[in-house]
Protein backbone atom coordinates (compact mmCIF):
# COMPACT_ATOMS: atom_id res chain seq x y z
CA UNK A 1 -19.64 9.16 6.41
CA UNK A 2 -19.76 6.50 9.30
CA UNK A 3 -21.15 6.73 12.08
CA UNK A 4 -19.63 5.86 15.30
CA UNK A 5 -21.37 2.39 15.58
CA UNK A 6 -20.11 1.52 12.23
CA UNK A 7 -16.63 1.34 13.14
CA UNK A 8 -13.89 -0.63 14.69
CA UNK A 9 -11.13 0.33 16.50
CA UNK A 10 -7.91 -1.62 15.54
CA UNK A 11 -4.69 -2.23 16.40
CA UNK A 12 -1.68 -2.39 13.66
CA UNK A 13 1.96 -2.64 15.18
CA UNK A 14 0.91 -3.85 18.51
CA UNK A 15 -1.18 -1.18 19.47
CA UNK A 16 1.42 1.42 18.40
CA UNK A 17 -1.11 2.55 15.76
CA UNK A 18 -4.97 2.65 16.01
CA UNK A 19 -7.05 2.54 13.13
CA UNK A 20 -11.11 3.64 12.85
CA UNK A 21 -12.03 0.78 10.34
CA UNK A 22 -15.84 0.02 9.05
CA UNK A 23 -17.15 -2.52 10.60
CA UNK A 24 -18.84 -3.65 6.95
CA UNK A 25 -16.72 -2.60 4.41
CA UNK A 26 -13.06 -3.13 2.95
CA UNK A 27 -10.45 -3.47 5.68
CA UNK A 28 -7.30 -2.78 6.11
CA UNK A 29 -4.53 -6.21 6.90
CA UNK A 30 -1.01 -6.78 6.03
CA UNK A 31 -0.90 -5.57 2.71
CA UNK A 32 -1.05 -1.81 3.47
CA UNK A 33 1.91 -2.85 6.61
CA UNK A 34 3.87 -4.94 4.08
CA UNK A 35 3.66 -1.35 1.13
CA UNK A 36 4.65 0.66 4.23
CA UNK A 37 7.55 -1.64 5.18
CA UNK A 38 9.32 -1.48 1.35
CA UNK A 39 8.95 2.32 0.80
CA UNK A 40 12.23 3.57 1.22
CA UNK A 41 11.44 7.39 2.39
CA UNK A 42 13.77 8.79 4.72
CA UNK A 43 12.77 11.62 6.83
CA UNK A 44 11.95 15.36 5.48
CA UNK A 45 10.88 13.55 1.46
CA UNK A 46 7.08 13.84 0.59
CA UNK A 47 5.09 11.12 0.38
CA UNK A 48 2.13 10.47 -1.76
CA UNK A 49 -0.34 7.30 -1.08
CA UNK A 50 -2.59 6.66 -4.10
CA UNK A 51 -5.96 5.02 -2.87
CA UNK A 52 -5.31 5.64 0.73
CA UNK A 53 -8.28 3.99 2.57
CA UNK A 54 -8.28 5.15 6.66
CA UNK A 55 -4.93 5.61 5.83
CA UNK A 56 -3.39 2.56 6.99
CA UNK A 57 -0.14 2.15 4.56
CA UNK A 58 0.49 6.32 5.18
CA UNK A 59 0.46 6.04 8.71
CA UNK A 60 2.82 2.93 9.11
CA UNK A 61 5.00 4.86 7.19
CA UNK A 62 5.10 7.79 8.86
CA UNK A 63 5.04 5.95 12.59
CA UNK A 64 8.42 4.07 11.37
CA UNK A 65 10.18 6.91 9.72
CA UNK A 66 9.26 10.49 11.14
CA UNK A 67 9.61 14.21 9.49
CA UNK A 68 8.10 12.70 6.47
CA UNK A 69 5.15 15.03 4.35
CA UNK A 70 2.62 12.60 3.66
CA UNK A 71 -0.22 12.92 1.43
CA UNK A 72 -3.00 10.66 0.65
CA UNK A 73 -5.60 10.16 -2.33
CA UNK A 74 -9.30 8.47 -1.73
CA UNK A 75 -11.32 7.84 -3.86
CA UNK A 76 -14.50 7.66 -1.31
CA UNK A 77 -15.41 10.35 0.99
CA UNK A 78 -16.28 8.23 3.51
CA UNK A 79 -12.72 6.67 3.96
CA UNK A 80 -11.09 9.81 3.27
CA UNK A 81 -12.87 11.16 6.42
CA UNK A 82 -11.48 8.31 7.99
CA UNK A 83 -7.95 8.62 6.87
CA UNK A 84 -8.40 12.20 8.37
CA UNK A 85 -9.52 11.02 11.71
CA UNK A 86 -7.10 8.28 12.02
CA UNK A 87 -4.02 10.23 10.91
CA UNK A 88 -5.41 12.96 14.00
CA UNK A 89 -5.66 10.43 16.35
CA UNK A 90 -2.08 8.75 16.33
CA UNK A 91 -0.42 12.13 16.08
CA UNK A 92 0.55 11.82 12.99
CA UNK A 93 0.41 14.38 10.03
CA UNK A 94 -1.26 13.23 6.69
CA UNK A 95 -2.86 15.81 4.08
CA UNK A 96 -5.94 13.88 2.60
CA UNK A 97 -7.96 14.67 -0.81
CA UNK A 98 -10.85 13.15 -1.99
CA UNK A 99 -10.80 12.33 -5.83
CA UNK A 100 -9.87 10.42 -8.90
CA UNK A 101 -6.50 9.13 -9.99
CA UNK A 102 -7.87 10.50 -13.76
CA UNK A 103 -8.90 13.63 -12.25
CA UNK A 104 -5.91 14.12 -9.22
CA UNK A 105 -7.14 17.42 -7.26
CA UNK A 106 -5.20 20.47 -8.11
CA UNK A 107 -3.43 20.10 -4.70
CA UNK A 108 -1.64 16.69 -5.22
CA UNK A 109 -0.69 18.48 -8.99
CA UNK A 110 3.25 18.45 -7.69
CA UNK A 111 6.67 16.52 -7.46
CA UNK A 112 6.84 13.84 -4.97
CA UNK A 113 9.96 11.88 -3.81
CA UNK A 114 7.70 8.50 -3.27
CA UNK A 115 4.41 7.21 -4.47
CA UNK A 116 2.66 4.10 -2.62
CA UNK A 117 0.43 2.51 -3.56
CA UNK A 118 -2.37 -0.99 -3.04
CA UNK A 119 -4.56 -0.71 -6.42
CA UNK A 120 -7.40 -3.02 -5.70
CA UNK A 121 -7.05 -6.34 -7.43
CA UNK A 122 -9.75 -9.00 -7.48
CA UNK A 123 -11.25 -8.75 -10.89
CA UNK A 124 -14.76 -6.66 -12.03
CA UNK A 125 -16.45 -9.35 -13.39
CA UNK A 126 -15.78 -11.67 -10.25
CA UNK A 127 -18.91 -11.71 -7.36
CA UNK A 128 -18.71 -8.56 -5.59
CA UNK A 129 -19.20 -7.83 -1.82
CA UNK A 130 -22.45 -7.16 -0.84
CA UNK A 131 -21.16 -3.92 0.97
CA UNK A 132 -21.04 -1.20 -1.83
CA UNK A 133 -17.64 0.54 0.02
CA UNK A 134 -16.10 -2.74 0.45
CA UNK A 135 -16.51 -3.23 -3.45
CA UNK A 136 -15.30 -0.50 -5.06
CA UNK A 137 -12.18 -0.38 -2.37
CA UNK A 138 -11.33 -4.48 -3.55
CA UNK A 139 -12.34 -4.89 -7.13
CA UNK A 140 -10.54 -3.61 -10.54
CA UNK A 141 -12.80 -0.49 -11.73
CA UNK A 142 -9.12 1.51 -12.76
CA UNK A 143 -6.69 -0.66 -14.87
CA UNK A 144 -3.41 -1.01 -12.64
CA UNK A 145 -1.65 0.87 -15.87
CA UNK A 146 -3.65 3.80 -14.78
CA UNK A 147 -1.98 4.04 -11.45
CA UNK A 148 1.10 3.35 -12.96
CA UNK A 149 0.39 6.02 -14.89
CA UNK A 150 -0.80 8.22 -12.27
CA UNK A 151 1.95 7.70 -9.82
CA UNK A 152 4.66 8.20 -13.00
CA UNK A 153 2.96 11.41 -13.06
CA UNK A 154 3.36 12.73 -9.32
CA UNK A 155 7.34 11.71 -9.39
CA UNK A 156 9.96 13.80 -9.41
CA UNK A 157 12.82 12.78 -11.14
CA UNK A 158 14.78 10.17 -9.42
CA UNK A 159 11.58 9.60 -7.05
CA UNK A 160 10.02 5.69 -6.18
CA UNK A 161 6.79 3.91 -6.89
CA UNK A 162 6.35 1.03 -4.28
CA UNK A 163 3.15 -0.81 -5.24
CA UNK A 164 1.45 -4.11 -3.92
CA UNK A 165 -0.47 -6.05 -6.15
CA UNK A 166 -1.68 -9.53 -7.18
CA UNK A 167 0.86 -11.51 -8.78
CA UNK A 168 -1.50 -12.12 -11.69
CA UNK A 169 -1.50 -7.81 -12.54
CA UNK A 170 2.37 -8.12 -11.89
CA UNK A 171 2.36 -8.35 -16.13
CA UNK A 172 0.86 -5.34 -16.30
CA UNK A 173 2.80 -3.15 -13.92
CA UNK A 174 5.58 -4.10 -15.94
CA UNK A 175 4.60 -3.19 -18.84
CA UNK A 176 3.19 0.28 -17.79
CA UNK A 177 6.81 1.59 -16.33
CA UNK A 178 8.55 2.19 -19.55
CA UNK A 179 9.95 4.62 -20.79
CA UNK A 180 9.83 6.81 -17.44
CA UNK A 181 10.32 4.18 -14.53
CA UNK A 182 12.94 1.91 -14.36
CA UNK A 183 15.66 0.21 -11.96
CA UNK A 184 12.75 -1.85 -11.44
CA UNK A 185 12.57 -4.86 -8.78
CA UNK A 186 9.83 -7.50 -7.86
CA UNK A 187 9.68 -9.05 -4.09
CA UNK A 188 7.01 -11.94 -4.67
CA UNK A 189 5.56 -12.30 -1.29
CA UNK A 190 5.24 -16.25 -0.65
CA UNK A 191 2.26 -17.14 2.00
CA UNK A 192 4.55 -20.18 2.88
CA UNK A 193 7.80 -21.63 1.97
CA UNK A 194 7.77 -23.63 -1.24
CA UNK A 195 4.06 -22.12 -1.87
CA UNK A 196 3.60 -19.56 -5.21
CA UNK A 197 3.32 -16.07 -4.25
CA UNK A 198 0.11 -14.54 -4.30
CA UNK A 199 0.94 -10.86 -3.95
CA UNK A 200 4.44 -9.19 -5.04
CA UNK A 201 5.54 -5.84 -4.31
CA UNK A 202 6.89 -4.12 -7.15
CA UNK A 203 9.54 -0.48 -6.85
CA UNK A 204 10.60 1.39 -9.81
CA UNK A 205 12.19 4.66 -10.42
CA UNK A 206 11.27 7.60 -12.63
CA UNK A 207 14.49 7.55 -15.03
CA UNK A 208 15.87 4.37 -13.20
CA UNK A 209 18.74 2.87 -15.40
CA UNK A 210 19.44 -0.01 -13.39
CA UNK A 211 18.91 -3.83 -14.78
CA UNK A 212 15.56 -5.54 -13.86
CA UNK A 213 15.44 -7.45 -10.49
CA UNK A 214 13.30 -10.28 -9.58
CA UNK A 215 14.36 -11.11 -5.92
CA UNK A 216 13.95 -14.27 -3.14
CA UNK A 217 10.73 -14.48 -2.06
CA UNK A 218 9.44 -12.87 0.97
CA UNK A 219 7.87 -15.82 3.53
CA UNK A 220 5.24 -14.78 5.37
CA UNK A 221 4.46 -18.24 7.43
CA UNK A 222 6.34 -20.56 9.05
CA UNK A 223 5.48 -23.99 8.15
CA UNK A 224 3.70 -26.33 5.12
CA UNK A 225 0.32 -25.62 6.09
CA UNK A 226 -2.18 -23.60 8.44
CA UNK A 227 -1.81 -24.94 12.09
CA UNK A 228 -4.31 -24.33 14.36
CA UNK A 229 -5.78 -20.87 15.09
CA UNK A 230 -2.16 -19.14 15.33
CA UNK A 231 -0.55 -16.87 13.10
CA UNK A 232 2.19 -18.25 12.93
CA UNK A 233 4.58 -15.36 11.03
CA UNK A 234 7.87 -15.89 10.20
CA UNK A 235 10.73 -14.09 12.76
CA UNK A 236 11.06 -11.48 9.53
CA UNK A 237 7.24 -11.07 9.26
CA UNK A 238 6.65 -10.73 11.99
CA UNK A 239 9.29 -7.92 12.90
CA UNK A 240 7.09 -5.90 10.46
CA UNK A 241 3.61 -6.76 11.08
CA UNK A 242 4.19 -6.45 14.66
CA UNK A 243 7.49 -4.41 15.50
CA UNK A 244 7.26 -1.64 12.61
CA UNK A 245 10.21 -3.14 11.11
CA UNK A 246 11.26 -2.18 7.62
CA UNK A 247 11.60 -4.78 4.13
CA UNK A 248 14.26 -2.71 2.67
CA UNK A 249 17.21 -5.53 3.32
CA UNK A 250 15.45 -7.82 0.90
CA UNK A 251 15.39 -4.78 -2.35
CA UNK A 252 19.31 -4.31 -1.66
């Protein structure tokens, strides 16, 4: 576990949510906000968050839309510990198992009306971080068809998967929904306007008829290029990152 001096103590949604984070180790930024942002839960579903961290996309989710029975699967002990004391801390209920998406505890063995999830995605054989946590949270060890597969799994029928990714894996989300997930649509999420998206957000649903949807991109930043030391979100990122707004506009 970590220890107190090991930690940070972030804020997410201007300071709506606080978040224990490792001061060495993988850390949570928009992507878990951004996951939260598209699931479209609506209060009294249940909730399942594959690879759940400190619980960062679970509790954005459950801060914007409350009543909601959120669950969470980690991988590591140490973050699921985390996810525990973060989810006590902002009031907010989360039920957290430690374990493998192969091997899902006999707990999280039922129906689910939405599965999130952000599978990590920079590749095995890349240069990995020299903190051991930080590694295995950011780099491929489970191919993204597993949680795919995993997710397909924990769905009830007519239930969604909303899952972040890089836009290189988006290939092989797409192949891994048929037959059981369809209705499927792709947000690519562009860093600037005019630039290639890096990351896309991808929602399906188990026995989805619906044609395939690849939609506008998603701007994140205002402006050609990085200026200065400023964020510099678009009005429509920002509303999320900051206000706890919601993306679903952009998958109607």
């Amino acid at each position: 576990m970590f220890a107190d001096e090991e930690l940070s103590d972030d804020k997410f949604l201007c300071g709506r949510l606080r978040l224990l984070q490792p001061l060495k180790g993988y850390r949570a930024a928009t992507d878990p906000v951004l996951l939260a942002a598209a699931c479209p839960a609506e209060p009294g579903e249940e909730v399942l968050d594959l690879g759940c961290g400190a619980g960062a996309a679970a509790l954005c989710l459950g801060l914007r839309v409350p009543g909601l029975a959120l669950a969470g699967l980690e991988l590591q002990p140490a973050y699921a510990d985390l996810a525990r004391r973060n989810a006590a801390r902002n009031g907010i209920a989360v039920e957290v198992h430690e374990g493998d998406l192969a091997r899902m505890p006999a707990a999280l063995r039922r129906d689910f009306d939405h599965v999130i999830a952000n599978p990590p995605y920079y590749p095995a054989g890349g240069s990995p971080s020299p903190v051991a946590a930080r590694a295995r949270a950011m780099q491929v060890e489970t191919p993204l068809a597993a949680w795919v597969a995993a997710a397909t799994r924990r769905l009830r029928p007519g239930g969604w998967l909303t899952l972040i990714c890089g836009a290189d894996g988006l290939p092989e989300v797409l192949a891994a929904l048929a037959p059981k997930l369809g209705s499927a649509s792709v947000l690519p999420l562009a860093p600037r306007e005019g630039r290639a998206a890096l990351r896309v957000i991808v929602q399906a649903r188990k026995g989805g008829r619906a044609p395939f949807r690849l939609l506008a991109p998603f701007v994140l930043h205002q402006g050609a290029a990085h200026d200065g030391d400023r964020e510099s979100y678009t009005p429509a990122a920002n509303a999320i990152l900051r206000e706890g707004a919601d993306l679903l506009a952009a998958f109607r």
